[in-house]
C-alpha atoms as a PDB file:
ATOM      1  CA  UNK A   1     -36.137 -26.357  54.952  1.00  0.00           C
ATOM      2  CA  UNK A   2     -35.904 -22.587  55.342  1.00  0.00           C
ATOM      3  CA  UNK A   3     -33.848 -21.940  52.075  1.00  0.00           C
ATOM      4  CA  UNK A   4     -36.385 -24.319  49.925  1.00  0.00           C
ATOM      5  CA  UNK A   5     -39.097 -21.859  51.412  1.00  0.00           C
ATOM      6  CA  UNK A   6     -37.045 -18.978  50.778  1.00  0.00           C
ATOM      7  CA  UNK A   7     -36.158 -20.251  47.430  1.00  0.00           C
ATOM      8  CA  UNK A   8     -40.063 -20.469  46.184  1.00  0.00           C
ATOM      9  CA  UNK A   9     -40.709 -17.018  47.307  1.00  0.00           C
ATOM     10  CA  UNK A  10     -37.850 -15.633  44.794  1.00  0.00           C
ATOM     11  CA  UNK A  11     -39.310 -17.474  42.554  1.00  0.00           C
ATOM     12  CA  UNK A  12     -42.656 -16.446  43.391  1.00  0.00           C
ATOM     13  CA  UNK A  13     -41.758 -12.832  43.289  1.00  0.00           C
ATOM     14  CA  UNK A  14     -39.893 -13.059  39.858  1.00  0.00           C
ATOM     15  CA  UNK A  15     -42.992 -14.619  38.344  1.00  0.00           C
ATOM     16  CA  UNK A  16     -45.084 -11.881  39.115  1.00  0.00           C
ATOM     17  CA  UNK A  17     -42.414  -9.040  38.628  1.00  0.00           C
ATOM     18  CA  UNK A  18     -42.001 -10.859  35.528  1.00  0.00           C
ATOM     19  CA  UNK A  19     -45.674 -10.795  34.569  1.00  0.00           C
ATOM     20  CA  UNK A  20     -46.279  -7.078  35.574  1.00  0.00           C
ATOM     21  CA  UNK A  21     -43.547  -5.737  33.827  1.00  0.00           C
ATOM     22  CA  UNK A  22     -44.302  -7.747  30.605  1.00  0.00           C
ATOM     23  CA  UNK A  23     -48.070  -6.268  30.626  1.00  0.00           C
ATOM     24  CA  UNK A  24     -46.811  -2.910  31.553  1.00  0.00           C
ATOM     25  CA  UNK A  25     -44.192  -3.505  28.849  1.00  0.00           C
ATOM     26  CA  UNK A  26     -47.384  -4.373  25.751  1.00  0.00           C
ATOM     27  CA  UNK A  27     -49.651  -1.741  27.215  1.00  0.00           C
ATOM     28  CA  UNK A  28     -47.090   0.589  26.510  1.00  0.00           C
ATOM     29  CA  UNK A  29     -45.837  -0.661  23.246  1.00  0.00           C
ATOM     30  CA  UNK A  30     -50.101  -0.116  22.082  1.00  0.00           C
ATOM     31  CA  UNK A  31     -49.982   3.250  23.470  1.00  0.00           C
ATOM     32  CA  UNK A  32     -46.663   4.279  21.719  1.00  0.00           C
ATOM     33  CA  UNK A  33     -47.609   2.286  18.436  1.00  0.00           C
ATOM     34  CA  UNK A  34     -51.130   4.257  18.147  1.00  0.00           C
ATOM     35  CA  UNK A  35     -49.305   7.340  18.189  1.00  0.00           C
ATOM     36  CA  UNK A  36     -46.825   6.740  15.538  1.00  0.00           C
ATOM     37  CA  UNK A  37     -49.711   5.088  13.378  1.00  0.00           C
ATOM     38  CA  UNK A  38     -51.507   8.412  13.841  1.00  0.00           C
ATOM     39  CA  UNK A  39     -48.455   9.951  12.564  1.00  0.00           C
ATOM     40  CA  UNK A  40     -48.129   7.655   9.426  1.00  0.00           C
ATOM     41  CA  UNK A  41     -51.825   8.756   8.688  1.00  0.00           C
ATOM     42  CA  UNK A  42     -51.119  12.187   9.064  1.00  0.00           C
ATOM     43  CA  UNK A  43     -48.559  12.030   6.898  1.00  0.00           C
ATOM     44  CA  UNK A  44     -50.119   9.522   4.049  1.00  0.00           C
ATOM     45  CA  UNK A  45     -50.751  11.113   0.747  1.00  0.00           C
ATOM     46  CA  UNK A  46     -54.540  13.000   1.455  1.00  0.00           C
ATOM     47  CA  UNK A  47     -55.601  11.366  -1.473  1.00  0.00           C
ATOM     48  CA  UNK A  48     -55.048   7.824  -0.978  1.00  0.00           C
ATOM     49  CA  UNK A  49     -57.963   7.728   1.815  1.00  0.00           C
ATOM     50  CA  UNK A  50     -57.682   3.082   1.104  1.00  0.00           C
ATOM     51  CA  UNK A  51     -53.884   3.686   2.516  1.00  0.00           C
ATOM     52  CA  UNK A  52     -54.967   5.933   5.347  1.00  0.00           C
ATOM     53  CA  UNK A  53     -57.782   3.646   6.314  1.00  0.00           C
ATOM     54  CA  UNK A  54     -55.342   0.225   5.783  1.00  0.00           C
ATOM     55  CA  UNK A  55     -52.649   1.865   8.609  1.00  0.00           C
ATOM     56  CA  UNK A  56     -52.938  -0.024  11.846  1.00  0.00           C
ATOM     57  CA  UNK A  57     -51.769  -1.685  15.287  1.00  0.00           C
ATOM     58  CA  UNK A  58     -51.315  -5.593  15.321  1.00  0.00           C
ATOM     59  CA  UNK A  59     -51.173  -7.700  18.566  1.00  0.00           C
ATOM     60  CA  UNK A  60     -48.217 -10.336  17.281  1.00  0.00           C
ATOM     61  CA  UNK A  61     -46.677 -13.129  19.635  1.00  0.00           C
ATOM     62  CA  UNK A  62     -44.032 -14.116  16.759  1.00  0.00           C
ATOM     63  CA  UNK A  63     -42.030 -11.737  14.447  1.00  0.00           C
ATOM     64  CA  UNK A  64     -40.371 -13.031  11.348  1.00  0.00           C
ATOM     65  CA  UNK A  65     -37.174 -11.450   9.678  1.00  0.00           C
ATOM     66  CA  UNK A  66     -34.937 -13.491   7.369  1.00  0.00           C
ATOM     67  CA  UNK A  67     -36.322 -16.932   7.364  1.00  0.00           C
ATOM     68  CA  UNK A  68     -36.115 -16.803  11.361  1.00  0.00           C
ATOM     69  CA  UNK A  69     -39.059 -16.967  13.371  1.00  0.00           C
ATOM     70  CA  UNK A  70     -38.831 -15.545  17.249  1.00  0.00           C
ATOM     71  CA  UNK A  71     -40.932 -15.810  19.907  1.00  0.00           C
ATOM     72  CA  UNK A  72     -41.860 -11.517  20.134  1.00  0.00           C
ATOM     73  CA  UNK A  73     -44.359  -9.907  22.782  1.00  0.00           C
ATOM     74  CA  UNK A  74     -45.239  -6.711  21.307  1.00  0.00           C
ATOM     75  CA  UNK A  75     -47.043  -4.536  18.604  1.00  0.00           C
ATOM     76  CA  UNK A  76     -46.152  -3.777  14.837  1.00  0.00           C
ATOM     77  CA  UNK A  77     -47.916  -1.209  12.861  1.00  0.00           C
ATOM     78  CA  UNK A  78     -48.720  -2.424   9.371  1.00  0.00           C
ATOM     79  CA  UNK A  79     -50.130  -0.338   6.703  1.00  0.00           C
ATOM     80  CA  UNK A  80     -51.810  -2.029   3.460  1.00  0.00           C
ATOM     81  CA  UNK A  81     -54.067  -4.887   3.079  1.00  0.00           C
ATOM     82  CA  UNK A  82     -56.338  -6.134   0.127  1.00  0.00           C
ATOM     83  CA  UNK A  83     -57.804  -2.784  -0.387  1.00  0.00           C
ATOM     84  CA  UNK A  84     -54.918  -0.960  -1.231  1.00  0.00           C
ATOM     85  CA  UNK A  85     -53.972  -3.535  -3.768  1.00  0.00           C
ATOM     86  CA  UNK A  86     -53.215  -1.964  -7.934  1.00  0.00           C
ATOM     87  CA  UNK A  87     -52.449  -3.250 -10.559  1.00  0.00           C
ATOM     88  CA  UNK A  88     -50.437  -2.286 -13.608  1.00  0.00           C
ATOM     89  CA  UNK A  89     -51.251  -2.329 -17.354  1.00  0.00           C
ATOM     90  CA  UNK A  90     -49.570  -6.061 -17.430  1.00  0.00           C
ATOM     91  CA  UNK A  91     -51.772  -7.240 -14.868  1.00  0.00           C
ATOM     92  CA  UNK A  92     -49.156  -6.832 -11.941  1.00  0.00           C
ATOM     93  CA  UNK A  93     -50.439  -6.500  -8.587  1.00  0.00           C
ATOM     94  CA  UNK A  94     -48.624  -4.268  -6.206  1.00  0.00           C
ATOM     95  CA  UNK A  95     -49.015  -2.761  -2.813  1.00  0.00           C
ATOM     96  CA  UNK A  96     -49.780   0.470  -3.092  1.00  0.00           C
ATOM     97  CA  UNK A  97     -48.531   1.169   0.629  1.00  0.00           C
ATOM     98  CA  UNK A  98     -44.799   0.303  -0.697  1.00  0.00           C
ATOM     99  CA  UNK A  99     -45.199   2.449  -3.760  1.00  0.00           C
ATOM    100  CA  UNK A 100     -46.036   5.503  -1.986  1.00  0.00           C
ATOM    101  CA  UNK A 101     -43.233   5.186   0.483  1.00  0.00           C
ATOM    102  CA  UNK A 102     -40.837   4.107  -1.785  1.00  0.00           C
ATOM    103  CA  UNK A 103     -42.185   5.556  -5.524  1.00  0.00           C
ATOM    104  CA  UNK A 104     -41.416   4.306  -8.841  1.00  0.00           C
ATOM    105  CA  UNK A 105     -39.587   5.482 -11.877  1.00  0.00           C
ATOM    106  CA  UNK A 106     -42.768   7.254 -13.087  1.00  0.00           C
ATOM    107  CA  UNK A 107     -44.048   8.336  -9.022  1.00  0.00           C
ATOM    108  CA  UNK A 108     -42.209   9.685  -6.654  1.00  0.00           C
ATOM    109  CA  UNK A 109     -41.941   8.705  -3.169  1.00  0.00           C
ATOM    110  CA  UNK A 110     -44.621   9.850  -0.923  1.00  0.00           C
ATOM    111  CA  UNK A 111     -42.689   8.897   2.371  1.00  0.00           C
ATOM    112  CA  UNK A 112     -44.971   8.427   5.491  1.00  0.00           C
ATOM    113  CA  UNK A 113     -43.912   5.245   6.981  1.00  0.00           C
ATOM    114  CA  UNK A 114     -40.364   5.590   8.060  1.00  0.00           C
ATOM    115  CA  UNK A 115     -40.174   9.461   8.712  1.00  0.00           C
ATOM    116  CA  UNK A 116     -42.803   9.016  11.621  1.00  0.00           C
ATOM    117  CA  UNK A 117     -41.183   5.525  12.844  1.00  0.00           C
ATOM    118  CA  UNK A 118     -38.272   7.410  13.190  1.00  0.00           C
ATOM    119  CA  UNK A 119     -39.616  10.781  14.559  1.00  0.00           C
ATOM    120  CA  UNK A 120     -41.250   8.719  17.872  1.00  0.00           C
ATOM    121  CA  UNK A 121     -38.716   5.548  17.571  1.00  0.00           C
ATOM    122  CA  UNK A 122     -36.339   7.067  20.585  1.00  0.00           C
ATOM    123  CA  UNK A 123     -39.575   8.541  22.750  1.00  0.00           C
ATOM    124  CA  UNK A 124     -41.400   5.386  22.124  1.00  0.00           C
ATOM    125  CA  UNK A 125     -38.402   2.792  23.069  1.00  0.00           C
ATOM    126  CA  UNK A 126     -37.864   5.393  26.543  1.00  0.00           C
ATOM    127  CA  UNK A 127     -41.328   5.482  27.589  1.00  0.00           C
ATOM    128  CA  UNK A 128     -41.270   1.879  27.302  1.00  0.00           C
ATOM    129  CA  UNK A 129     -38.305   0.847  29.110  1.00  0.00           C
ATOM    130  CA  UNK A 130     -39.617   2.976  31.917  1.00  0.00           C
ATOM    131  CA  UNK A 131     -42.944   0.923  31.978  1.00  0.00           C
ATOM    132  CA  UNK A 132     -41.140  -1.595  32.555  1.00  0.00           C
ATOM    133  CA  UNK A 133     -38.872  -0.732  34.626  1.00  0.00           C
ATOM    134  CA  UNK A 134     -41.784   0.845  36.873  1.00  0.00           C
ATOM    135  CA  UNK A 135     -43.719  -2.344  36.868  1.00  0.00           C
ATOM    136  CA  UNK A 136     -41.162  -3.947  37.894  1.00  0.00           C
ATOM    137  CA  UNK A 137     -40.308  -2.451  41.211  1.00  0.00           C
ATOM    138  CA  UNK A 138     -43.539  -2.559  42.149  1.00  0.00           C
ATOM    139  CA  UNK A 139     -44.250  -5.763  41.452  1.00  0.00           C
ATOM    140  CA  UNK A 140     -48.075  -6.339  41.132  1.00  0.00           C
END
């Protein structure tokens, strides 16, 4: 009977490990995603205030990517919604969030998306792991 006992306190304790390190884990993903959103504002086109405003931080539980869908715990930063929307002389819609970063043939690119993902994407991924690596041993 001792091991069973022993056995359900593992468990016990790798359920909440488990647990703590997974909240630590979001808590810092929000922190770290906030800043690089900040960063994407700052460096959005001045003019294009709708862009600016559309930049945020989504809670998501499932992340998509090549007809697969995963089971994700995490944050994404999205910019663009309905507001940012235009539309060319045909009557195309486009996002104006992908023109910027990527311009056209008669606009050119107005990067803000990727240059701050990948200014904070090696700060952001270390002050995560050590979250959740500090949540961890302690447990709670």
């Amino acid at each position: 009977m001792a091991n069973v006992k022993g056995l359900e306190a593992v468990k016990r304790k790798l359920r909440t490990h488990a647990r703590a390190a997974m909240d630590a884990g979001l808590q810092q993903s929000r922190k770290e995603a906030e800043i690089i959103a900040g960063l994407m504002r700052a460096f959005a086109p001045v003019e294009e205030r709708e862009l600016i405003a559309s930049i945020r931080v989504e809670d998501v539980d499932t992340f998509s990517f090549g007809g697969t869908t995963v089971g994700y715990i995490g944050v994404v930063v999205k910019a663009g919604d309905e507001s940012t929307i235009i539309t060319n002389d045909r009557g195309t819609r486009f996002q104006n969030a992908k023109l910027q970063e990527n311009g056209t043939q008669n606009m050119p690119a107005n990067p803000y998306f990727n240059p701050a993902k990948r200014l904070r994407r090696r700060a952001a991924r270390s002050n995560i792991s050590r979250a959740v690596n500090k949540a961890w041993k302690a447990g709670r």
